[in-house]
C-alpha atoms as a PDB file:
ATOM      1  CA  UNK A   1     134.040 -74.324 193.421  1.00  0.00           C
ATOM      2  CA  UNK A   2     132.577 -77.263 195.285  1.00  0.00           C
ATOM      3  CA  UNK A   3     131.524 -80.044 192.512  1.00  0.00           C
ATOM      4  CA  UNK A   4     128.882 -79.758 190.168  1.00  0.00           C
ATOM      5  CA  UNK A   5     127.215 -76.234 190.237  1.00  0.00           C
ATOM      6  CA  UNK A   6     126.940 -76.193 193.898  1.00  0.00           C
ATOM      7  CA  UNK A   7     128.722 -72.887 194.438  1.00  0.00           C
ATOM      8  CA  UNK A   8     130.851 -71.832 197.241  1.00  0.00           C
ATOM      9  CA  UNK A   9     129.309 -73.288 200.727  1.00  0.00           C
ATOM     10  CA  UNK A  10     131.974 -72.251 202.817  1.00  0.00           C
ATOM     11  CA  UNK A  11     134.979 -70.300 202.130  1.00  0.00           C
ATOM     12  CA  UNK A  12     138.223 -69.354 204.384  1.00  0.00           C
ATOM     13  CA  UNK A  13     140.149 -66.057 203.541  1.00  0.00           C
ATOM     14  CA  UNK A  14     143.345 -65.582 204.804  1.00  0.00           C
ATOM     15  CA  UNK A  15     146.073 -62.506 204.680  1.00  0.00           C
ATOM     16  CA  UNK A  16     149.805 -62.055 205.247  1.00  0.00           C
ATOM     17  CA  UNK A  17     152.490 -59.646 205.051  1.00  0.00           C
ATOM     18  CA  UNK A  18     156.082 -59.159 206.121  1.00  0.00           C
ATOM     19  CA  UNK A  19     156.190 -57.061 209.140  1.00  0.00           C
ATOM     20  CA  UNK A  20     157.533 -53.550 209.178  1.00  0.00           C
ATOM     21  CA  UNK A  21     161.408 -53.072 208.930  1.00  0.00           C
ATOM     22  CA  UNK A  22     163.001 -52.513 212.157  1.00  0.00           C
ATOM     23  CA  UNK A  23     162.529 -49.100 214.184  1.00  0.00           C
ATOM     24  CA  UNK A  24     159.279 -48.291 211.609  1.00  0.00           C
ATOM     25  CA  UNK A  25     155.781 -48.366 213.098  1.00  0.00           C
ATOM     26  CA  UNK A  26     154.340 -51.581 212.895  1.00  0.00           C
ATOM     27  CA  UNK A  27     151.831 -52.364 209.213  1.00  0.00           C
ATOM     28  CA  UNK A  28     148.874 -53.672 210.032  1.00  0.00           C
ATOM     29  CA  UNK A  29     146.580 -55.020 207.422  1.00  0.00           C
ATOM     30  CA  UNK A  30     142.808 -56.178 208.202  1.00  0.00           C
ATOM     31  CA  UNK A  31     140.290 -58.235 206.695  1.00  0.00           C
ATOM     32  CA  UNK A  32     136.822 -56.644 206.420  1.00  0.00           C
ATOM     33  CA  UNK A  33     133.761 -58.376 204.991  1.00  0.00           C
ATOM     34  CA  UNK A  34     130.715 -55.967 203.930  1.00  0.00           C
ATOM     35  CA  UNK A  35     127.443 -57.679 204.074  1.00  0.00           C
ATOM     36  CA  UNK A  36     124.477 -56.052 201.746  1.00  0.00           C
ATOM     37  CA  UNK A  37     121.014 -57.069 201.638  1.00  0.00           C
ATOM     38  CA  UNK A  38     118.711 -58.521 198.229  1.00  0.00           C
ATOM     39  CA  UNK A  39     117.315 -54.920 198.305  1.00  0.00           C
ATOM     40  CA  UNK A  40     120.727 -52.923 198.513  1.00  0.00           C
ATOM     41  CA  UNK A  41     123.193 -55.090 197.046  1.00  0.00           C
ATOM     42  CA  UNK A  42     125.474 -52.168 196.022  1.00  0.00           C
ATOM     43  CA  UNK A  43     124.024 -49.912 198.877  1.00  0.00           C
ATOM     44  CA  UNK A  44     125.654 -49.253 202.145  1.00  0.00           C
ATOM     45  CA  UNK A  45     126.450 -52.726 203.938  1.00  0.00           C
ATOM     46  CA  UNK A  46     123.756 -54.369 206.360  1.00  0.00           C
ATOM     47  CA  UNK A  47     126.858 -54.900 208.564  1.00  0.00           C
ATOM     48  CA  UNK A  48     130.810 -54.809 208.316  1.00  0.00           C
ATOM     49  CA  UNK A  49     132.902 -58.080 209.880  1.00  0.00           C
ATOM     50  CA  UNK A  50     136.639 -56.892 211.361  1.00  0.00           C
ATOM     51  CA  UNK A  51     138.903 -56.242 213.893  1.00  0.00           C
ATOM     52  CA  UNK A  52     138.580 -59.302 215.927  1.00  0.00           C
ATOM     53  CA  UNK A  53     134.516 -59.727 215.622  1.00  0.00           C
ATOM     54  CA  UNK A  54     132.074 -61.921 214.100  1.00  0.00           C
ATOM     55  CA  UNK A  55     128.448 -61.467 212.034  1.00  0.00           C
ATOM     56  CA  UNK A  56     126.035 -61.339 214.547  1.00  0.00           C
ATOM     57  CA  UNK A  57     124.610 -64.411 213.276  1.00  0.00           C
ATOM     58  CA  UNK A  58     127.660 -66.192 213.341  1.00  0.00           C
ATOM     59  CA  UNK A  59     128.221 -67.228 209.567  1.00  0.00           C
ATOM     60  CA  UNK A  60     131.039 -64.646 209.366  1.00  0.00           C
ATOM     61  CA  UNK A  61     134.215 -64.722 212.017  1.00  0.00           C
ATOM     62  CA  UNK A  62     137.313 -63.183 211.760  1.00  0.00           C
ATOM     63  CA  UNK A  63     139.745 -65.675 213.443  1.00  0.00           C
ATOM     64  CA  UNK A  64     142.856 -64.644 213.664  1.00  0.00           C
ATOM     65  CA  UNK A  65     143.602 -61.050 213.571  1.00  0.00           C
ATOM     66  CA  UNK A  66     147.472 -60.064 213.088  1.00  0.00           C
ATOM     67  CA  UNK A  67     148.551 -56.229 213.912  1.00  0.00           C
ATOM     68  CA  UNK A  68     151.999 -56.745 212.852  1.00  0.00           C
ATOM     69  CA  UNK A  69     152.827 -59.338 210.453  1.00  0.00           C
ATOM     70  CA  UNK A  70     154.667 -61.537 212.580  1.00  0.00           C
ATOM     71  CA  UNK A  71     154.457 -65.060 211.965  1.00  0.00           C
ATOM     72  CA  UNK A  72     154.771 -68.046 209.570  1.00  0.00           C
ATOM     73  CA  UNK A  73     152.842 -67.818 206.429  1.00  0.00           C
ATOM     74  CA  UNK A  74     149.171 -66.322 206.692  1.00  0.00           C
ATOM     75  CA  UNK A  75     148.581 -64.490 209.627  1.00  0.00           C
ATOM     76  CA  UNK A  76     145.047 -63.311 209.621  1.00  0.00           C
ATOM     77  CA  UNK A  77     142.090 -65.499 209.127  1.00  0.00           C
ATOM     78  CA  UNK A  78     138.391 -64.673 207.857  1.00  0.00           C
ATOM     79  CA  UNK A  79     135.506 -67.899 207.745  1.00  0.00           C
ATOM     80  CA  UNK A  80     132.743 -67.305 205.487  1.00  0.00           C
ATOM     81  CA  UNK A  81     129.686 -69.873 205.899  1.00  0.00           C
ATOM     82  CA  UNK A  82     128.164 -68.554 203.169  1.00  0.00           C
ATOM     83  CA  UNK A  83     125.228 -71.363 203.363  1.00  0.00           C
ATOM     84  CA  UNK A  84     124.075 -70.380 206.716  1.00  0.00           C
ATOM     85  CA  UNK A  85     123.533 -66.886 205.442  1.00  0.00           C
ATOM     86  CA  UNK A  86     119.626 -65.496 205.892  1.00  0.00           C
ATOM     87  CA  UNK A  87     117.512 -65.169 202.894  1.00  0.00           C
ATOM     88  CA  UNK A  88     117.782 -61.994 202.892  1.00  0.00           C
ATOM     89  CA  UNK A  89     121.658 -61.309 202.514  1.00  0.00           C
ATOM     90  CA  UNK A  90     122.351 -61.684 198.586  1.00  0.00           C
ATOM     91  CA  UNK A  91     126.232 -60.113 198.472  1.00  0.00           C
ATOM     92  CA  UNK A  92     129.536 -60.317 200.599  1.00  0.00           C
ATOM     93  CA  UNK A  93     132.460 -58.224 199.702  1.00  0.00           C
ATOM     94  CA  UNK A  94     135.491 -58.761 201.516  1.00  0.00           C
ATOM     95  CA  UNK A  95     138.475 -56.499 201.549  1.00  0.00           C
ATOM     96  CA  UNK A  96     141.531 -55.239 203.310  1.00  0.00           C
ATOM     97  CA  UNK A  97     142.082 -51.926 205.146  1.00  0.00           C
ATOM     98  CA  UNK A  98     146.035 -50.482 205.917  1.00  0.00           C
ATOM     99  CA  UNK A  99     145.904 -49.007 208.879  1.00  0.00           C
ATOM    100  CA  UNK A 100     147.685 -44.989 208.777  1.00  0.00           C
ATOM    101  CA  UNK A 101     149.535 -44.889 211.762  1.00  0.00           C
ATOM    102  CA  UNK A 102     153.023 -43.782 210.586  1.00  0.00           C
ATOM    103  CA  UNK A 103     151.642 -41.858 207.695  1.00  0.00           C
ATOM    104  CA  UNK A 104     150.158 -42.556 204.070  1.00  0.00           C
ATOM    105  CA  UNK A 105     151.399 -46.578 203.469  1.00  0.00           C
ATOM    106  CA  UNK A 106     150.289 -48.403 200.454  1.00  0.00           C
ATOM    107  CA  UNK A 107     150.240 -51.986 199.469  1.00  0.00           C
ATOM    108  CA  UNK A 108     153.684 -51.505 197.549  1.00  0.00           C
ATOM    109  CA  UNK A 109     155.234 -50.565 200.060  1.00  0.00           C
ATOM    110  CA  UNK A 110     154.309 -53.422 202.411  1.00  0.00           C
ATOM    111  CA  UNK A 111     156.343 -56.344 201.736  1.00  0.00           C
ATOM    112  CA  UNK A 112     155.086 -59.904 200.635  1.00  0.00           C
ATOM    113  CA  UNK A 113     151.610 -58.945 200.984  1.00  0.00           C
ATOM    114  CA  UNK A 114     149.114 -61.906 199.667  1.00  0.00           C
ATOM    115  CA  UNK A 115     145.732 -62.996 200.066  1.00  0.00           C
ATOM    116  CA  UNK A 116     144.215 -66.167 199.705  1.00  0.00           C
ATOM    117  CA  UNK A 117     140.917 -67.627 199.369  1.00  0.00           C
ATOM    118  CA  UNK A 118     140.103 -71.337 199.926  1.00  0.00           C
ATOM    119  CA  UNK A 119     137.225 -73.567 199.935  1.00  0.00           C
ATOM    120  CA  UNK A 120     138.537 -76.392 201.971  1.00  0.00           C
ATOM    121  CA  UNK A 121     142.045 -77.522 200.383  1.00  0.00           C
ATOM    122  CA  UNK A 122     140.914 -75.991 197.589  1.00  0.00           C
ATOM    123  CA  UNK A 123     142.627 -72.542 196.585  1.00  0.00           C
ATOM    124  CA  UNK A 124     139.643 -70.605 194.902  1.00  0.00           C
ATOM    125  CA  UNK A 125     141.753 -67.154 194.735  1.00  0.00           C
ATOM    126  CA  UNK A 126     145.175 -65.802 195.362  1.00  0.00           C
ATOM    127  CA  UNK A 127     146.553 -62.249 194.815  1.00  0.00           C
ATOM    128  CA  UNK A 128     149.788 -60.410 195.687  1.00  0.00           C
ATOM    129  CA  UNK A 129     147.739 -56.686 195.311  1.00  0.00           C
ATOM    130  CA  UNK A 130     150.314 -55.866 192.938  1.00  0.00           C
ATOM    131  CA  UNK A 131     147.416 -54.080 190.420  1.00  0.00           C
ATOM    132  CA  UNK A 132     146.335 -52.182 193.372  1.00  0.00           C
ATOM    133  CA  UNK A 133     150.059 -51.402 194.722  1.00  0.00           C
ATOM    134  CA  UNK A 134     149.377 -47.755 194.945  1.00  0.00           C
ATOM    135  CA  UNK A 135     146.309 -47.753 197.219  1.00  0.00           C
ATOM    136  CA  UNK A 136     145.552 -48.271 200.385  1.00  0.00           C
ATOM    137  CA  UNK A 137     142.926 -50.796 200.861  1.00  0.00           C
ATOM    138  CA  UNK A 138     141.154 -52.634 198.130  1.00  0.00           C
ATOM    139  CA  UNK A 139     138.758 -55.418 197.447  1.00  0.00           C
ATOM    140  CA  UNK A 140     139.563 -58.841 197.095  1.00  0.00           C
ATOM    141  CA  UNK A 141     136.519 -60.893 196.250  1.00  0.00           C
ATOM    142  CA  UNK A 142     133.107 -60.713 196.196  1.00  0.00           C
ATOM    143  CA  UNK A 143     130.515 -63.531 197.052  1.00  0.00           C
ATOM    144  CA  UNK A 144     127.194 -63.412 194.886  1.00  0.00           C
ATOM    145  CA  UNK A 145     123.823 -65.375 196.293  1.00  0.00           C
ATOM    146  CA  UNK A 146     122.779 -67.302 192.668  1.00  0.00           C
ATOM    147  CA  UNK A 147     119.415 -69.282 193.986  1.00  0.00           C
ATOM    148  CA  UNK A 148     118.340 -69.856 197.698  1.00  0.00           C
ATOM    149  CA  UNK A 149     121.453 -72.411 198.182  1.00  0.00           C
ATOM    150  CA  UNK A 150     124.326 -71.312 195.692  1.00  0.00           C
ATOM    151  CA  UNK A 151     126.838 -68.825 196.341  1.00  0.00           C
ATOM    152  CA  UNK A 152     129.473 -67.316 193.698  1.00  0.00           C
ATOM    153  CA  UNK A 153     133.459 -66.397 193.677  1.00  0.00           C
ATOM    154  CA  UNK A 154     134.044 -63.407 191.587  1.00  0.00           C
ATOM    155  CA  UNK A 155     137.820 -61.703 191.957  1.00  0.00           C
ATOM    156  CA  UNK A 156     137.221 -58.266 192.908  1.00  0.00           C
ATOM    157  CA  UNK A 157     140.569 -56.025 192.720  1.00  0.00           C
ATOM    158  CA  UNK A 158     139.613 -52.910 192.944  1.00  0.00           C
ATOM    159  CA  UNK A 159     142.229 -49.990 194.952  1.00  0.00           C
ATOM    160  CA  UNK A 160     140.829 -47.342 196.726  1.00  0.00           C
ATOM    161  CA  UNK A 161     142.936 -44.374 198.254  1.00  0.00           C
ATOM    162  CA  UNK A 162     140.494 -43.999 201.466  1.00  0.00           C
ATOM    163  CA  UNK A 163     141.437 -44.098 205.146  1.00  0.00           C
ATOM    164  CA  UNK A 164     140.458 -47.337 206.667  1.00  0.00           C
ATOM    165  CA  UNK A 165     137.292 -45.599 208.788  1.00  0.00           C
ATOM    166  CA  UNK A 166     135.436 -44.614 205.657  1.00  0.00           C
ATOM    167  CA  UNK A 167     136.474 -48.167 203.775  1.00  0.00           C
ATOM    168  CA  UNK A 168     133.999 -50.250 204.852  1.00  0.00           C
ATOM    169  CA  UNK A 169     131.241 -47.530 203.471  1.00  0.00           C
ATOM    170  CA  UNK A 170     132.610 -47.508 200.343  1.00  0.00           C
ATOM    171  CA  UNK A 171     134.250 -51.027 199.442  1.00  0.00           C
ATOM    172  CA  UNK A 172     130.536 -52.412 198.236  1.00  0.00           C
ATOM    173  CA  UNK A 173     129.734 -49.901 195.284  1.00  0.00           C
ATOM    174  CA  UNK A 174     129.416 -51.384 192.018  1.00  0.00           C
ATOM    175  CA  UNK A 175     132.505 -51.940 190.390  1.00  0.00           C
ATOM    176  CA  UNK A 176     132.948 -53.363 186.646  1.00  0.00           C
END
């Protein structure tokens, strides 16, 4: 968190993984963001951030978007200005989705898989997904509007079995 009860203001997610062995179809992972209105906050989103897209506001932008791994460190980038957010949006979930290509692939059986969340240089979250190893997408974290200005972390790991099409409908329900 950002000094003295201001919340999260602006937060930077970011996702690696080892590529696929050799002669195997490529594993792609993606970042998704779910954004879900005062009104609906465990309802189906407002709108979902992936693939290479942004909010359509701008407050949400998926930088860097990685379908195979390849690279030094984290590979796939997600900003969150959750400040600039309208009134209106109270809740952003933001998960990741394993694409099926070469058949049912979980998060244990993608190597070095990790997630990290950052405010800043400040590391506000990182997981491995080794409690959700046997699914194949999951939440990460999810961003709660407290007052008209402050935003809130809360770790979300919650593993879903669900192909990657029907994630983003289902990632926001209200979890414990």
């Amino acid at each position: 968190m950002s000094g003295l009860n201001k919340g999260v203001g602006k937060a930077e997610v970011t996702l690696k993984w080892d590529p696929s062995p050799m002669g195997s179809p490529a594993h792609d992972l993606d970042l998704v963001a779910g954004v879900y209105t005062a009104d609906a906050p465990y309802g189906p989103p407002a709108y979902l951030v992936h693939f290479d897209s942004r909010s359509p506001d701008g407050t949400i932008t998926l930088n860097r978007d990685s379908r195979t791994g390849q690279g030094f460190g984290y590979d796939e980038a997600m900003t969150l200005e959750l400040t600039r957010l309208a009134p209106r949006y109270a809740r952003v979930v933001v998960g990741v989705a394993i694409q099926q290509r070469g058949g049912r692939l979980t998060f244990g059986q993608v190597a070095h898989t990790g997630v990290r969340v950052r405010e800043g240089y400040t590391d506000l979250l990182e997981d491995d997904f080794s409690s959700v190893s046997d699914a194949t997408a999951a939440t990460i974290v999810e961003f709660t509007r407290e007052g008209p200005e402050v935003w809130t972390l809360r770790p979300l790991p919650v593993g879903f079995d669900i192909d990657p099409g029907d994630f983003g409908a289902e990632m926001g329900a209200r979890h414990a």
